[in-house]
Protein backbone atom coordinates (compact mmCIF):
# COMPACT_ATOMS: atom_id res chain seq x y z
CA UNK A 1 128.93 249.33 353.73
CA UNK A 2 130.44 246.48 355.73
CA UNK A 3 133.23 244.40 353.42
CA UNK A 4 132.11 240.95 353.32
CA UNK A 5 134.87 238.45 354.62
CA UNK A 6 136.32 235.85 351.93
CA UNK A 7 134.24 233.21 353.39
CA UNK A 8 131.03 235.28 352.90
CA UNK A 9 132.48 235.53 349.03
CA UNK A 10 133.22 232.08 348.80
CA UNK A 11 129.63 231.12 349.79
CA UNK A 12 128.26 233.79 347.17
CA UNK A 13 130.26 233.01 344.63
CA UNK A 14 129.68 228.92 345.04
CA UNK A 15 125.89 230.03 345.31
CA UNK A 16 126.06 231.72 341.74
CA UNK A 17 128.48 228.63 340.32
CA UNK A 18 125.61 226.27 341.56
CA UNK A 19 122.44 228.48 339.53
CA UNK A 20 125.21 228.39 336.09
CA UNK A 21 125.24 224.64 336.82
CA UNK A 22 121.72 224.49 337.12
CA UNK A 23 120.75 226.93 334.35
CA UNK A 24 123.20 224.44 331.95
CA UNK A 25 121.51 221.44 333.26
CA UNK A 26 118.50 222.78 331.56
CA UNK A 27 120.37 224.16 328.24
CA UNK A 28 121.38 220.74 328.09
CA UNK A 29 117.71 218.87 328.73
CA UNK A 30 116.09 221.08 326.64
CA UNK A 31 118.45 220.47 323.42
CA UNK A 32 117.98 217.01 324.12
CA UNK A 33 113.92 216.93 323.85
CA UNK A 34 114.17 219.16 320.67
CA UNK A 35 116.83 216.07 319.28
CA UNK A 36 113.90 213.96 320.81
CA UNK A 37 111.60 216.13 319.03
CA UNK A 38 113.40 216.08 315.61
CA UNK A 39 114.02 212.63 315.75
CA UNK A 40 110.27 211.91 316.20
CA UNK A 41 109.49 214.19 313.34
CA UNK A 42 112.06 212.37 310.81
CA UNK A 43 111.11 208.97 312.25
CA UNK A 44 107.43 209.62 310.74
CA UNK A 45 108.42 211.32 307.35
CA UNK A 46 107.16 208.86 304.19
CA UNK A 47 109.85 206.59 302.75
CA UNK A 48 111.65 207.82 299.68
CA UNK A 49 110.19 205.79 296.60
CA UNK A 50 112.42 203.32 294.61
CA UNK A 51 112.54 201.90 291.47
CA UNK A 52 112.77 198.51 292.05
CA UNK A 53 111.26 196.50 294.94
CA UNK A 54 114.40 194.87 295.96
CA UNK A 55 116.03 198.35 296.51
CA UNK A 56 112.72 199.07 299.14
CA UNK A 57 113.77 195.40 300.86
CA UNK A 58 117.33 196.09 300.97
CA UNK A 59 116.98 200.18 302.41
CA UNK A 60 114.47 199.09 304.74
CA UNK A 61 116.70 196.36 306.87
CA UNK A 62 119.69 198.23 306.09
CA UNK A 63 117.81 201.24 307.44
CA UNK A 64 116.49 199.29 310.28
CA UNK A 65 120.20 198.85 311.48
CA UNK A 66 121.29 201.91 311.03
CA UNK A 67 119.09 203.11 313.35
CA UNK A 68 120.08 200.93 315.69
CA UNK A 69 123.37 201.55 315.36
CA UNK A 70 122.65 205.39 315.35
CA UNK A 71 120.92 204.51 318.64
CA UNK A 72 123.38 203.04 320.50
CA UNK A 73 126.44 205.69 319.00
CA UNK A 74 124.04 208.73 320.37
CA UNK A 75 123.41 207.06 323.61
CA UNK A 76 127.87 206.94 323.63
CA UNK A 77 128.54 209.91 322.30
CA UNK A 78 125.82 211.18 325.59
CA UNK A 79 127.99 209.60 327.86
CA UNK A 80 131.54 211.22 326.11
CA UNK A 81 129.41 214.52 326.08
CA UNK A 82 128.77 214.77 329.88
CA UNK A 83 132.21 213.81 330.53
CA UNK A 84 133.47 216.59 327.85
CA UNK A 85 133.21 219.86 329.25
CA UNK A 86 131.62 222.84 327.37
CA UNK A 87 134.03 224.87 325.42
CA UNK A 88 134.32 227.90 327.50
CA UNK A 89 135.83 230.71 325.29
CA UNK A 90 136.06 233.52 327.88
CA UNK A 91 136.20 231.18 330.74
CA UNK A 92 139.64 230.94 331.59
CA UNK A 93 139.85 234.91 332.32
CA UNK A 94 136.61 235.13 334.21
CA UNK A 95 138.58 232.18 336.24
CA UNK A 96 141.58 234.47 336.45
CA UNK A 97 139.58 237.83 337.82
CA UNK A 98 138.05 235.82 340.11
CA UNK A 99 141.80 234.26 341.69
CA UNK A 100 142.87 237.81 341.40
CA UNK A 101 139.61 238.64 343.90
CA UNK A 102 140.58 236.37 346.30
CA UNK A 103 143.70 236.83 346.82
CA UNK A 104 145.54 238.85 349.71
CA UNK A 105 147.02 242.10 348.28
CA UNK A 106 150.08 243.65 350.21
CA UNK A 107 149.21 246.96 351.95
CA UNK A 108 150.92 249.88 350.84
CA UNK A 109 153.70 249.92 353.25
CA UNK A 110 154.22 246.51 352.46
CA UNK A 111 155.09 247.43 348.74
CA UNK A 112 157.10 250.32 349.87
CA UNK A 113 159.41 248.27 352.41
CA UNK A 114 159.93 245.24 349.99
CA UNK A 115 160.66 247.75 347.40
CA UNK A 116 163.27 249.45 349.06
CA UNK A 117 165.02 246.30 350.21
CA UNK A 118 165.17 245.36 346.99
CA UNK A 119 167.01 248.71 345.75
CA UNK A 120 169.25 248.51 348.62
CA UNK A 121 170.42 245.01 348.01
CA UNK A 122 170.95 245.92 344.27
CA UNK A 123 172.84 248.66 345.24
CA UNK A 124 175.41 246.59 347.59
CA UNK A 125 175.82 243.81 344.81
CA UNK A 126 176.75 245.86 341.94
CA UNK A 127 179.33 247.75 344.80
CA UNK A 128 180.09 244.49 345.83
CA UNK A 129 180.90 243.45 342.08
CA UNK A 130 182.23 246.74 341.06
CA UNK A 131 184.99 247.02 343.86
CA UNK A 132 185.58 242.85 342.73
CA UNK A 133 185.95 243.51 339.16
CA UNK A 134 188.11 246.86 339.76
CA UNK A 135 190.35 246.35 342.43
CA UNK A 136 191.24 242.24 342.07
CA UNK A 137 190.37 241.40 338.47
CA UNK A 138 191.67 244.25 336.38
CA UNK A 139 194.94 244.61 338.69
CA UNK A 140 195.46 240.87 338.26
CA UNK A 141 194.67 240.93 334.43
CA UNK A 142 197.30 243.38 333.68
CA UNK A 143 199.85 241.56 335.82
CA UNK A 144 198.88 238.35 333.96
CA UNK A 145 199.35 240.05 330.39
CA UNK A 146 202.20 242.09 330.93
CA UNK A 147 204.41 238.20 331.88
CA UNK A 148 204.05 237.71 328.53
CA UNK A 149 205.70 240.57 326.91
């Protein structure tokens, strides 16, 4: 089997972003007719009886407006939603593996050359600070304390 070229990915993988987009569009339209739905369904319960008459005035318009303001807070707190991405718990890793799958791995020799430059220049500057340390600084150090005695 043939291995598909990074823009072939990139088109498959944008394909499947734009069905979880889709599929979440409807998630999201179908919570909101069941809210619809409930809403309905509470809207047409019987009022709560009261004692007194007065209390039925005073729930009713009070009622009335809380509605309204319920209303107009639900039709804000819609807008804040859509702006508020979904809390994605795993997200950030699935994110990660897919970087990792796009990106350009060395080939072995690769790995093998970098790694032994690296050794070799290690090995240089700890000679490097080795013949520094043992043939100028400790010389110089003993020079320096033995003025003083």
């Amino acid at each position: 089997m043939a291995k598909k070229s990074k823009t072939q990915r990139a088109k498959a993988s944008a394909a499947r972003a734009a069905l979880r987009e889709q599929a979440r569009l409807e998630e999201v339209a179908a919570a909101e007719a069941k809210k619809n739905a409930e809403a309905r369904a509470a809207a047409t319960e019987a009022p709560k009886k009261r004692l007194f008459k007065r209390a039925e005035k005073d729930a009713a318009s009070s009622e009335g407006n809380k509605q309204i303001k319920a209303q107009s807070k639900s039709v804000e707190k819609k807008e804040e939603k859509k702006s508020a991405p979904k809390k994605r718990r795993f997200g950030f890793l699935k994110d990660v593996r897919a970087e990792l799958k796009r990106v350009t791995w060395p080939t072995k020799q690769d790995v093998l050359r970098w790694s032994v430059v690296v050794v070799v220049a290690l090995v240089f500057f700890g000679v490097y600070v080795a013949v520094l340390d043992n043939a100028i600084i400790t010389p110089l150090l003993i020079g320096i304390s033995s003025l003083g005695a």
